[in-house]
C-alpha atoms as a PDB file:
ATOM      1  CA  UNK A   1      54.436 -34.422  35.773  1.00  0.00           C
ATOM      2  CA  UNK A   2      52.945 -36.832  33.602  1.00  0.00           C
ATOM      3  CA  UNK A   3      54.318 -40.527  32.270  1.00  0.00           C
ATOM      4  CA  UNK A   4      54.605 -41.011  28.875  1.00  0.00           C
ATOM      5  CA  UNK A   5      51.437 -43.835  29.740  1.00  0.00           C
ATOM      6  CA  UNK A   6      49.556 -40.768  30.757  1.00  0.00           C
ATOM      7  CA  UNK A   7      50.239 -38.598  27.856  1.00  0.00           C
ATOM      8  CA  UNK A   8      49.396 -41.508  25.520  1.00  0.00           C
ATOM      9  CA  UNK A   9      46.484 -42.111  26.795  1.00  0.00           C
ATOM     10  CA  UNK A  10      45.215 -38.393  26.708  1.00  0.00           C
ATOM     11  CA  UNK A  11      46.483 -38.147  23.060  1.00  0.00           C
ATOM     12  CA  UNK A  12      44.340 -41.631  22.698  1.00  0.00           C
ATOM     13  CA  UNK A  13      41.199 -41.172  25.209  1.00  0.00           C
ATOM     14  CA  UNK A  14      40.898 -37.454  24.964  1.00  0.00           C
ATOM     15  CA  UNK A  15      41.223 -37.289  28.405  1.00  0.00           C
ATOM     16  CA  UNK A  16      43.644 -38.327  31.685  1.00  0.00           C
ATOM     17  CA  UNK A  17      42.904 -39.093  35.196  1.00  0.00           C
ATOM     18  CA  UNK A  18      45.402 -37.793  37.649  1.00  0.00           C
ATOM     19  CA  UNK A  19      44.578 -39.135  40.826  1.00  0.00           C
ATOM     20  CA  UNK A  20      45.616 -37.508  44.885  1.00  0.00           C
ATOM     21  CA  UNK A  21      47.532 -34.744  42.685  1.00  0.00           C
ATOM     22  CA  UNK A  22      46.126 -31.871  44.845  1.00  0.00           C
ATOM     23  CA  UNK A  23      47.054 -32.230  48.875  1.00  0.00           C
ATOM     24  CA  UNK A  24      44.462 -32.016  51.522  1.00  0.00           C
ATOM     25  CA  UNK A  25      45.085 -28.609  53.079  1.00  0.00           C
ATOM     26  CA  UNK A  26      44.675 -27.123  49.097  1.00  0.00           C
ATOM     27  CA  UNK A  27      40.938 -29.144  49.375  1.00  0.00           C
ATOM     28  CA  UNK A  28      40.128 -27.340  52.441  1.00  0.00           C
ATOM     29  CA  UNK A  29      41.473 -24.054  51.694  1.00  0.00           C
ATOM     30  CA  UNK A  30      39.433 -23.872  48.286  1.00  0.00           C
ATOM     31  CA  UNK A  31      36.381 -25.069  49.836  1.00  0.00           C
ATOM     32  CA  UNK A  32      36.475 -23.137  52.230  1.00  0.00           C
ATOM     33  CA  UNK A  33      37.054 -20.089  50.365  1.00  0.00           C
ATOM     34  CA  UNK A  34      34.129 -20.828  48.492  1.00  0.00           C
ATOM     35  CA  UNK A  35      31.750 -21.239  50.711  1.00  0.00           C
ATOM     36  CA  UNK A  36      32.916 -17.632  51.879  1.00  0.00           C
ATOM     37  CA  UNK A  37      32.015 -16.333  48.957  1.00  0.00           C
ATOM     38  CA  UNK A  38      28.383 -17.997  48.953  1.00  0.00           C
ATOM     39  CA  UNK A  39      27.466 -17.109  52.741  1.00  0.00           C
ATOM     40  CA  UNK A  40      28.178 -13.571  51.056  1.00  0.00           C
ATOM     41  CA  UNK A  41      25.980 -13.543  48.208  1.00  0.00           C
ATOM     42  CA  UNK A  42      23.012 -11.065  49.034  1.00  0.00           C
ATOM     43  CA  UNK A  43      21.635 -12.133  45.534  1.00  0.00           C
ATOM     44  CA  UNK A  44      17.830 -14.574  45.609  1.00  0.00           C
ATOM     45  CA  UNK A  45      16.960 -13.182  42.253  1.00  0.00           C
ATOM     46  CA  UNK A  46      15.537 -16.637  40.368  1.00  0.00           C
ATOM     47  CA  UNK A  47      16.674 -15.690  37.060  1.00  0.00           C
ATOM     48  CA  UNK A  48      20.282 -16.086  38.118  1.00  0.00           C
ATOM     49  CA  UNK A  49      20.199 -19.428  37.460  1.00  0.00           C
ATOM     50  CA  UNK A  50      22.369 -21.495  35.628  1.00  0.00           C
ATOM     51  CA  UNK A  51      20.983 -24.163  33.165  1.00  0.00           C
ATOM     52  CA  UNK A  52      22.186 -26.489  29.711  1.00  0.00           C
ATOM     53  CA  UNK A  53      18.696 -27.231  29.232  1.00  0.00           C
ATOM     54  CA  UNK A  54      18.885 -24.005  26.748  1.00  0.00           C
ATOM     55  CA  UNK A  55      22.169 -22.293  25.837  1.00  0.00           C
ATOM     56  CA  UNK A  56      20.381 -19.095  24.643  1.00  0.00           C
ATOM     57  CA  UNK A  57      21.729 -16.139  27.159  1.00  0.00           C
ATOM     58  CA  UNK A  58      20.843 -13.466  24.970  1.00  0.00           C
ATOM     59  CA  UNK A  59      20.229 -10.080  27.119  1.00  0.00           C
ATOM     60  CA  UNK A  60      21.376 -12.001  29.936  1.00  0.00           C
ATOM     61  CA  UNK A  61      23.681  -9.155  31.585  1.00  0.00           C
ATOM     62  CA  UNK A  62      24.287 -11.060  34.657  1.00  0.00           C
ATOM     63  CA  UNK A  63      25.632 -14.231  32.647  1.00  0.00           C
ATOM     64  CA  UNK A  64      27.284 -12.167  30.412  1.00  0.00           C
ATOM     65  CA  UNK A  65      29.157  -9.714  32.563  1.00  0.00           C
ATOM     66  CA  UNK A  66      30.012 -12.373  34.943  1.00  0.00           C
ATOM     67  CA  UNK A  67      33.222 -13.387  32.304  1.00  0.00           C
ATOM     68  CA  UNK A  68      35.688 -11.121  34.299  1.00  0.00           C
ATOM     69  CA  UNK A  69      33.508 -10.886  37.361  1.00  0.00           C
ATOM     70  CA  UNK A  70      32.955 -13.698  40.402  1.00  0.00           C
ATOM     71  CA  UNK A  71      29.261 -14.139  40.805  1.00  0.00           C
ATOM     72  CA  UNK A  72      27.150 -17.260  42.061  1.00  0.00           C
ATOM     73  CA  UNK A  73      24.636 -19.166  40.003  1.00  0.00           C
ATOM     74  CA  UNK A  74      21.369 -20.978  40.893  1.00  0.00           C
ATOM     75  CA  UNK A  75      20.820 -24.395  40.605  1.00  0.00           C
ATOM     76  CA  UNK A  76      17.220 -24.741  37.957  1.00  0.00           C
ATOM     77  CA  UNK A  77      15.352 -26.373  40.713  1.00  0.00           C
ATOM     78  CA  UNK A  78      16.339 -24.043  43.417  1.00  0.00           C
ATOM     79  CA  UNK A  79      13.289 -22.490  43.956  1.00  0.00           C
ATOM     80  CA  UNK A  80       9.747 -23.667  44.500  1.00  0.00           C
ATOM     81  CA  UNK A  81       6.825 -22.547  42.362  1.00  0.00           C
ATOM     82  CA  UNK A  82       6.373 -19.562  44.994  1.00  0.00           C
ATOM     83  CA  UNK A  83       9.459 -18.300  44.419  1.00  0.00           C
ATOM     84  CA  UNK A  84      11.071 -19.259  47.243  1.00  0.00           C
ATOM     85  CA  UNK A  85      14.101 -21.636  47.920  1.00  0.00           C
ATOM     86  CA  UNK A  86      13.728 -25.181  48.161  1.00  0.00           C
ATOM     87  CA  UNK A  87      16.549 -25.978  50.392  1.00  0.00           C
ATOM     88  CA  UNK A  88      18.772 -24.010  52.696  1.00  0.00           C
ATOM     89  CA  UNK A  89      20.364 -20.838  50.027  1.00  0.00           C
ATOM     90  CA  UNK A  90      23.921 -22.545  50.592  1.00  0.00           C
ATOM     91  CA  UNK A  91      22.350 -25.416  49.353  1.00  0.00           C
ATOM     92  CA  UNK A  92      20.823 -23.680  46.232  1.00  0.00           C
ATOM     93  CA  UNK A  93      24.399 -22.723  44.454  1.00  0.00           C
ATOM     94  CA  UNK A  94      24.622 -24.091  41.267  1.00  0.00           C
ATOM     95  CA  UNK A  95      28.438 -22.791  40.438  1.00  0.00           C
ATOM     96  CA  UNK A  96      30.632 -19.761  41.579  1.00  0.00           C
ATOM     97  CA  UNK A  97      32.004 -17.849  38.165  1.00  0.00           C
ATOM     98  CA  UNK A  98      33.349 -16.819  36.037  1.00  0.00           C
ATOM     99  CA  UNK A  99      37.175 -15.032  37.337  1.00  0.00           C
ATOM    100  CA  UNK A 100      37.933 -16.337  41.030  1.00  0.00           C
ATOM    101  CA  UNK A 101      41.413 -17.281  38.907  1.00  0.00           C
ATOM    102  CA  UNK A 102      42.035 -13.589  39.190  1.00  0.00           C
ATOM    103  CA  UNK A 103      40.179 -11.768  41.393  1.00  0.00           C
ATOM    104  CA  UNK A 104      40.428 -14.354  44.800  1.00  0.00           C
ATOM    105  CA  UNK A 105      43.373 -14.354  46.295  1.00  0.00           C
ATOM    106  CA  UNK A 106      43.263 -18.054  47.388  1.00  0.00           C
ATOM    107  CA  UNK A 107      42.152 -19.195  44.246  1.00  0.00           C
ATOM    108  CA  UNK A 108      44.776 -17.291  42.158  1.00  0.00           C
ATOM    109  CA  UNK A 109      47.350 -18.967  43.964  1.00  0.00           C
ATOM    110  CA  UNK A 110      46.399 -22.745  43.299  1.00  0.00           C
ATOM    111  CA  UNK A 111      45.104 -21.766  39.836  1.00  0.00           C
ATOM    112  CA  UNK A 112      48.663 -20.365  38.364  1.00  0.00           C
ATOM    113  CA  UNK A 113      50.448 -22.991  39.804  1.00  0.00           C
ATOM    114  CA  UNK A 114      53.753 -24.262  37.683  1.00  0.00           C
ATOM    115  CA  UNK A 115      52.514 -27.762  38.418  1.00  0.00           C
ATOM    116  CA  UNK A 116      49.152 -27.283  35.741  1.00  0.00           C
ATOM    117  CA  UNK A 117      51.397 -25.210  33.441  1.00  0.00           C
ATOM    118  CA  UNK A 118      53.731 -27.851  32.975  1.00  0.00           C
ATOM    119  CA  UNK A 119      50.671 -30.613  32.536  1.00  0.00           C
ATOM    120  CA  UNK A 120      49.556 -28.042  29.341  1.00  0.00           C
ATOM    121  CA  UNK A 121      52.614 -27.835  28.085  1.00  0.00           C
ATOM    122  CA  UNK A 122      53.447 -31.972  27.772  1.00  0.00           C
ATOM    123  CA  UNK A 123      49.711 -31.668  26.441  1.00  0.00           C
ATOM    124  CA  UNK A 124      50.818 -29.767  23.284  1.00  0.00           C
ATOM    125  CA  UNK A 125      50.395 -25.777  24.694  1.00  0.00           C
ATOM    126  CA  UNK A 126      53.241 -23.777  24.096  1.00  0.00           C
ATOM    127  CA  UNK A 127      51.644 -20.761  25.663  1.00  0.00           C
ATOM    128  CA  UNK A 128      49.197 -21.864  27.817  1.00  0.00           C
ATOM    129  CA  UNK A 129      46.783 -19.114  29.600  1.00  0.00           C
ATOM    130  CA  UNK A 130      43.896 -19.171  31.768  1.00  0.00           C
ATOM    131  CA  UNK A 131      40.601 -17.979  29.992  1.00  0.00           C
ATOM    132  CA  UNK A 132      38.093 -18.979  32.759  1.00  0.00           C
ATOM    133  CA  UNK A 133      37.579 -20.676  36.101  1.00  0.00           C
ATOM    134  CA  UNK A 134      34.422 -22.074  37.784  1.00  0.00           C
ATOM    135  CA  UNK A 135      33.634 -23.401  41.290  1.00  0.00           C
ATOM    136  CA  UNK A 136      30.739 -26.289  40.832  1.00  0.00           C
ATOM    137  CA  UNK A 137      28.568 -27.629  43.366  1.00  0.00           C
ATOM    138  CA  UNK A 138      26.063 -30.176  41.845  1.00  0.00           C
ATOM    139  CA  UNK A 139      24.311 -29.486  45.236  1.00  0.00           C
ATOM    140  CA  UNK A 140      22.694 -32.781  46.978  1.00  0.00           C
ATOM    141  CA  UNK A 141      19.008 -33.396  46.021  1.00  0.00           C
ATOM    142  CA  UNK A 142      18.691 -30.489  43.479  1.00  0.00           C
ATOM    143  CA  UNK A 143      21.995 -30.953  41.376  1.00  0.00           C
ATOM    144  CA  UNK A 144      21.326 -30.140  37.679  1.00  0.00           C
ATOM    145  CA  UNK A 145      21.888 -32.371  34.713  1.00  0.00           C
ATOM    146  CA  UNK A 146      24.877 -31.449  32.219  1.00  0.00           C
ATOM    147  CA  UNK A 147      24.313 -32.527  28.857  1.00  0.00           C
ATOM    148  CA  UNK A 148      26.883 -33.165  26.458  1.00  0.00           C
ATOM    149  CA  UNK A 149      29.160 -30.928  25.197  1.00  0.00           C
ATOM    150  CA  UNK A 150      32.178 -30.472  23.943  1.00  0.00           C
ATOM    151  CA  UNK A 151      34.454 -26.944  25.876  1.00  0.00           C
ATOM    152  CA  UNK A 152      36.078 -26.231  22.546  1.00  0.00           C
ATOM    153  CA  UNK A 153      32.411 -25.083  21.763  1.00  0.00           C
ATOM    154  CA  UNK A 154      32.645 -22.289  23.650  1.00  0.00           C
ATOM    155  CA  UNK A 155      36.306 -21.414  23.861  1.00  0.00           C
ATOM    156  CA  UNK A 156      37.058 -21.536  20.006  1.00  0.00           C
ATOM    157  CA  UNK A 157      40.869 -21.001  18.724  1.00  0.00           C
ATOM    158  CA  UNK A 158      42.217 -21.248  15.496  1.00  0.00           C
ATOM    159  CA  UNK A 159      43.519 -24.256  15.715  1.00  0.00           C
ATOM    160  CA  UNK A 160      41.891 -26.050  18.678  1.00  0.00           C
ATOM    161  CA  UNK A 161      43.464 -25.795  21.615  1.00  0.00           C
ATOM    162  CA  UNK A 162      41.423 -25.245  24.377  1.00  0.00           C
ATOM    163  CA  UNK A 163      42.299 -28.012  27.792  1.00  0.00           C
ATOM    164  CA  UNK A 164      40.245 -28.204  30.684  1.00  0.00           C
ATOM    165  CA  UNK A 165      41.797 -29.126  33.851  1.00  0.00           C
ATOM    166  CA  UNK A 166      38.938 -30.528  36.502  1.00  0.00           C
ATOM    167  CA  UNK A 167      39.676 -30.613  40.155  1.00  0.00           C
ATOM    168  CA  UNK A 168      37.592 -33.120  42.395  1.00  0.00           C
ATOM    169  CA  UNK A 169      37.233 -31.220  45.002  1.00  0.00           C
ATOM    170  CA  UNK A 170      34.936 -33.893  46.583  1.00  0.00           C
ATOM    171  CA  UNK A 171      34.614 -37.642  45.600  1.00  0.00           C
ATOM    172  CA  UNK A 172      32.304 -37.902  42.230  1.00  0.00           C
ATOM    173  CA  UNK A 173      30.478 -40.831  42.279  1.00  0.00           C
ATOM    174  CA  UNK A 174      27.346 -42.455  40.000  1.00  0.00           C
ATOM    175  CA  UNK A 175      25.356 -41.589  42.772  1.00  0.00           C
ATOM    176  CA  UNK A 176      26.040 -37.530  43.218  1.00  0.00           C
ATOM    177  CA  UNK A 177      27.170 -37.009  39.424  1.00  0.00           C
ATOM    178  CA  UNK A 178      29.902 -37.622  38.473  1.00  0.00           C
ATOM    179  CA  UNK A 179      31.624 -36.510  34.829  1.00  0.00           C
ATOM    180  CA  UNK A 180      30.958 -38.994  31.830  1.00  0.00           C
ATOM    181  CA  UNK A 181      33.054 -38.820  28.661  1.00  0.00           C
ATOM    182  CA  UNK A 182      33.235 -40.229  25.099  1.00  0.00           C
ATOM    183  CA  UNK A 183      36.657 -42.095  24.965  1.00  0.00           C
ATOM    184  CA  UNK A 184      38.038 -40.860  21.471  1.00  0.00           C
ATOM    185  CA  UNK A 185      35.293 -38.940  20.994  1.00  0.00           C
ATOM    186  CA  UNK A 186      38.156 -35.718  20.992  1.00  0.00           C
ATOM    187  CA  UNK A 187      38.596 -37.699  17.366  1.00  0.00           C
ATOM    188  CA  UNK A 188      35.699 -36.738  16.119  1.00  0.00           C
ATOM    189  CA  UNK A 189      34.565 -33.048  14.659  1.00  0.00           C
ATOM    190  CA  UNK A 190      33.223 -30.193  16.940  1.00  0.00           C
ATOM    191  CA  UNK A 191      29.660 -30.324  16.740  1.00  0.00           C
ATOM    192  CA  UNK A 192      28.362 -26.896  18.083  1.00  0.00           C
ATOM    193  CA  UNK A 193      29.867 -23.128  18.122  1.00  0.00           C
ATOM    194  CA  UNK A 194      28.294 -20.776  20.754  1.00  0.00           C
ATOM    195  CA  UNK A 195      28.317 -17.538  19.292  1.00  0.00           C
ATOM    196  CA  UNK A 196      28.571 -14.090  20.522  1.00  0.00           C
ATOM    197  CA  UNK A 197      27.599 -10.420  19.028  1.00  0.00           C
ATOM    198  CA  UNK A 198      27.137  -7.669  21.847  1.00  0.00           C
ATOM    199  CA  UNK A 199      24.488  -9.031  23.999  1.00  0.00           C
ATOM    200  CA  UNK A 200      22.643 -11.701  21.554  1.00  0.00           C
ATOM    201  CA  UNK A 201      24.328 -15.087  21.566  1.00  0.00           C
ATOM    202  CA  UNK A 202      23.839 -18.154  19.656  1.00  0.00           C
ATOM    203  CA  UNK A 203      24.679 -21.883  19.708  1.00  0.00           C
ATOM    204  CA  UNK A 204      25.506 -22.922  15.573  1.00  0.00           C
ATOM    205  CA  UNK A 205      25.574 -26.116  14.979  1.00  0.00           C
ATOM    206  CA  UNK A 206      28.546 -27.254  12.882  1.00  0.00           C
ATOM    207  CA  UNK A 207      27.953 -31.464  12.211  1.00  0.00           C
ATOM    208  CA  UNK A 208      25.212 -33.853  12.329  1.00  0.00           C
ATOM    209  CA  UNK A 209      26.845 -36.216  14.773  1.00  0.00           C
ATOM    210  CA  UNK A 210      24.876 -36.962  17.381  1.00  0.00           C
ATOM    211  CA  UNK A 211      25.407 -37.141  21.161  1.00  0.00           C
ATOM    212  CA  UNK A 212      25.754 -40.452  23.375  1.00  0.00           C
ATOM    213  CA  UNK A 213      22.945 -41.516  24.918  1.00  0.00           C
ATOM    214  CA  UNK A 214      24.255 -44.712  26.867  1.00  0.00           C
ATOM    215  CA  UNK A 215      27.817 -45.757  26.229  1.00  0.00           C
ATOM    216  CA  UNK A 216      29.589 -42.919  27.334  1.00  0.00           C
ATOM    217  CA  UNK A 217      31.894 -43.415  30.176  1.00  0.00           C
ATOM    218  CA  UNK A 218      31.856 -42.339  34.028  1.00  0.00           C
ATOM    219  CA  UNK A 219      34.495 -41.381  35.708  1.00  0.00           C
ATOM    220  CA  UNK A 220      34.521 -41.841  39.237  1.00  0.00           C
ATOM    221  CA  UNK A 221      37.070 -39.973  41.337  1.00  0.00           C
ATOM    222  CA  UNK A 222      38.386 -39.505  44.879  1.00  0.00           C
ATOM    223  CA  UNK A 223      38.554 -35.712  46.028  1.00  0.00           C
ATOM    224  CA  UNK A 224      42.017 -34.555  45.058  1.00  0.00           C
ATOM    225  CA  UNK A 225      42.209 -35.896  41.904  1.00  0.00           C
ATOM    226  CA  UNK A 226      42.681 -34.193  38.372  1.00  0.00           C
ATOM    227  CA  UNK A 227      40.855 -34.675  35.239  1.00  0.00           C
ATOM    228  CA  UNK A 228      42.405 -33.046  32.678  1.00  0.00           C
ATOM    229  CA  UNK A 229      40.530 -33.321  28.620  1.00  0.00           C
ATOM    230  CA  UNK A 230      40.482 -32.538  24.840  1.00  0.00           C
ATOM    231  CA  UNK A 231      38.395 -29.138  24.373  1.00  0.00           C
ATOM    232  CA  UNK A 232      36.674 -31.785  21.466  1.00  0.00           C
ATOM    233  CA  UNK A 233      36.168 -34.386  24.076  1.00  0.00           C
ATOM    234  CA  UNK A 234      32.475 -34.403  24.643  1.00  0.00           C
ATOM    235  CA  UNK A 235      31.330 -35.003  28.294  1.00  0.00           C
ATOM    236  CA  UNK A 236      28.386 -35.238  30.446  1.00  0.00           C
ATOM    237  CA  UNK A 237      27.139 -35.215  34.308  1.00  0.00           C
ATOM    238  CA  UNK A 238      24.142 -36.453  35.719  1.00  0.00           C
ATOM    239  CA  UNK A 239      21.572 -34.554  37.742  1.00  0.00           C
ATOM    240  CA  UNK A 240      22.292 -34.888  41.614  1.00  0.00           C
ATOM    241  CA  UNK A 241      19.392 -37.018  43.343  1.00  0.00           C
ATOM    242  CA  UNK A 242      21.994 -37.853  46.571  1.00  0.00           C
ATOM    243  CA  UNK A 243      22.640 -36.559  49.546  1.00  0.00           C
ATOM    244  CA  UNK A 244      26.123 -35.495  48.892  1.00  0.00           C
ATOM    245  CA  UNK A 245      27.263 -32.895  46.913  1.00  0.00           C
ATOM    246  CA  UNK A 246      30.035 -33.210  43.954  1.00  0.00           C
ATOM    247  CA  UNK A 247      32.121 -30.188  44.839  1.00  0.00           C
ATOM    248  CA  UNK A 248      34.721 -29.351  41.396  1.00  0.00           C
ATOM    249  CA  UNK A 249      37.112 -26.507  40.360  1.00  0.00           C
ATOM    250  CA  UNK A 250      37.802 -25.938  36.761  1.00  0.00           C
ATOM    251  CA  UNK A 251      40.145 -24.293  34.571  1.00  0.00           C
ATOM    252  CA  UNK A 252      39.669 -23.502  30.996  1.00  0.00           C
ATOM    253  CA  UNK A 253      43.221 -22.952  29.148  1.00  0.00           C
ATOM    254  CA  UNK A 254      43.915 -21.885  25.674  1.00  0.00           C
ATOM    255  CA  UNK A 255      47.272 -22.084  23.754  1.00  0.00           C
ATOM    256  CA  UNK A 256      48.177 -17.630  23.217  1.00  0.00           C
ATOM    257  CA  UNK A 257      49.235 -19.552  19.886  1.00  0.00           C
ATOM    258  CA  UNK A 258      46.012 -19.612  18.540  1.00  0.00           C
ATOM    259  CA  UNK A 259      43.595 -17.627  17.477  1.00  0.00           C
ATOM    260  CA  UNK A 260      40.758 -16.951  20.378  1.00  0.00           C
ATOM    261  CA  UNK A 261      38.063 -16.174  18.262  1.00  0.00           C
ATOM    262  CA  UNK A 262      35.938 -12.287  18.597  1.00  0.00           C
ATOM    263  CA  UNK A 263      33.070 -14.263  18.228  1.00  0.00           C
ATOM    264  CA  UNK A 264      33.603 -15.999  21.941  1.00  0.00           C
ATOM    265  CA  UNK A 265      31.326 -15.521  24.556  1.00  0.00           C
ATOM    266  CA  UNK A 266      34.444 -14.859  26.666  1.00  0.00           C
ATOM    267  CA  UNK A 267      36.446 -12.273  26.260  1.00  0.00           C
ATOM    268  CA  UNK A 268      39.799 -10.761  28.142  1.00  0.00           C
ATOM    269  CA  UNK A 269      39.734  -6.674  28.173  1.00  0.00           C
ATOM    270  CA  UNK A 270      40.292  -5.892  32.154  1.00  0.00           C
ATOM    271  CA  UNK A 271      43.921  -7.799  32.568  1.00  0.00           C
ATOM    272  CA  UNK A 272      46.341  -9.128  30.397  1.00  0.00           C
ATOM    273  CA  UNK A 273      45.579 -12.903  30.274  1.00  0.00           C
ATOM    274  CA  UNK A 274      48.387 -15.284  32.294  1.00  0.00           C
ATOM    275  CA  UNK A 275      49.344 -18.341  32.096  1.00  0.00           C
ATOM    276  CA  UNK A 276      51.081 -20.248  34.778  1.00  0.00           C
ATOM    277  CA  UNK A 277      54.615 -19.434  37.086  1.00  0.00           C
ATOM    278  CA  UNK A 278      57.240 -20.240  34.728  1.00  0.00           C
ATOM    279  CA  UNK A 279      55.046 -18.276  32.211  1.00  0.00           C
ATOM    280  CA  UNK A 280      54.845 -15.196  33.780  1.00  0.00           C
END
């Protein structure tokens, strides 16, 4: 699947762009699917909302259950100072996670295709296995800011292994927020560790280094393209001031290699973890 260019420049960048790798009728059907599973959602509860302004999710069952569960998230400005939404509820949707890579039937499909399995394994996984999944909206007008972070931070394995694999599900642009990375920054040591122990969780911080402010990188994409990075690559989005949302899918994948450490946020108990077709 990829060129040896391609593969040299992820082992040099910390990150590849794959461009038109996922057909049309896969866009619609996952779109579609998830906006199923949003005109569902009963749930106006403003607490469910999801936020990297703070990282703390201690006695936060609904975050915390949601590992091996599919619920939706609000975006932080969704609702007005009267409680009430500030934009149509479809509108509101901050992400759909944490499991549709299991428990939806469309999703499962396109998420343990061969084609991603054989991507990880030219990466450097010799086991490679799904740990989590996320829809994202950055919804028009009210799309939250991302700040930087690096995925290895919360998906820690003895070594490093963690991938992500990010679908454009819509074009990401400057203008609806699209992903910003540090080139090379994958180079560099992991900075944070978030931390879990029953339902208190943490975020240690493990170097000094500090975050890019302005010479990071964007990384504009057409929908149906791949972005697949380093679990050390640290990366960014923008809030969404547009009128056109940034629709995503991602895929978290460690190396069953490794070590997945107890101390994860994340953790498999209700299925045996799987990787991808040949894999299975």
């Amino acid at each position: 699947m990829l060129t040896e260019q391609q593969k040299a420049h992820y082992q040099q960048q910390g990150f590849v762009v794959l461009p038109g790798v996922i057909e049309p009728d896969w866009l619609t059907k996952l779109k579609t699917q998830a906006a199923t599973w949003v005109k569902q959602w009963q749930d106006t509860d403003s607490a469910h909302t999801f936020t990297t302004k703070n990282n703390n999710r201690s006695g936060d069952d609904y975050f915390l259950d949601s590992a091996e569960d599919v619920r939706c998230f609000f975006e932080e400005d969704a609702f007005d100072d009267k409680g009430q939404f500030v934009q149509a509820k479809e509108l509101c949707i901050n992400k759909i996670g944490h499991a549709l890579h299991e428990l939806d039937p469309i999703f499962n499909t396109f998420s343990h295709q061969a084609i991603w399995g054989d991507i990880a394994q030219t990466l450097g996984q010799k086991q490679p296995q799904i740990r989590q999944s996320m829809y994202i909206y950055k919804q028009p007008n009210i799309g939250g800011e991302v700040n930087w972070h690096q995925d290895a931070s919360f998906f820690y394995t003895l070594p490093q292994s963690v991938i992500t694999f990010w679908f454009a599900i819509e074009d990401a642009t400057l203008q609806n927020g699209c992903l910003w990375v540090e080139p090379q920054g994958h180079k560099g040591p992991l900075r944070e560790r978030f931390n879990r122990d029953g339902k208190q969780t943490s975020m240690q911080v493990l170097s000094d280094m500090p975050w890019l402010s302005k010479t990071g990188v964007p990384l504009e994409v057409n929908a149906g393209s791949l972005v697949v990075f380093h679990g050390l690559l640290p990366h960014y989005s923008a809030a969404n001031r547009s009128a056109r949302s940034r629709q995503a899918y991602t895929l978290h994948v460690t190396d069953g290699r490794c070590v997945f450490a107890k101390e994860n946020w994340l953790q498999a108990t209700k299925w045996p973890l799987r990787g991808f077709e040949p894999n299975e």
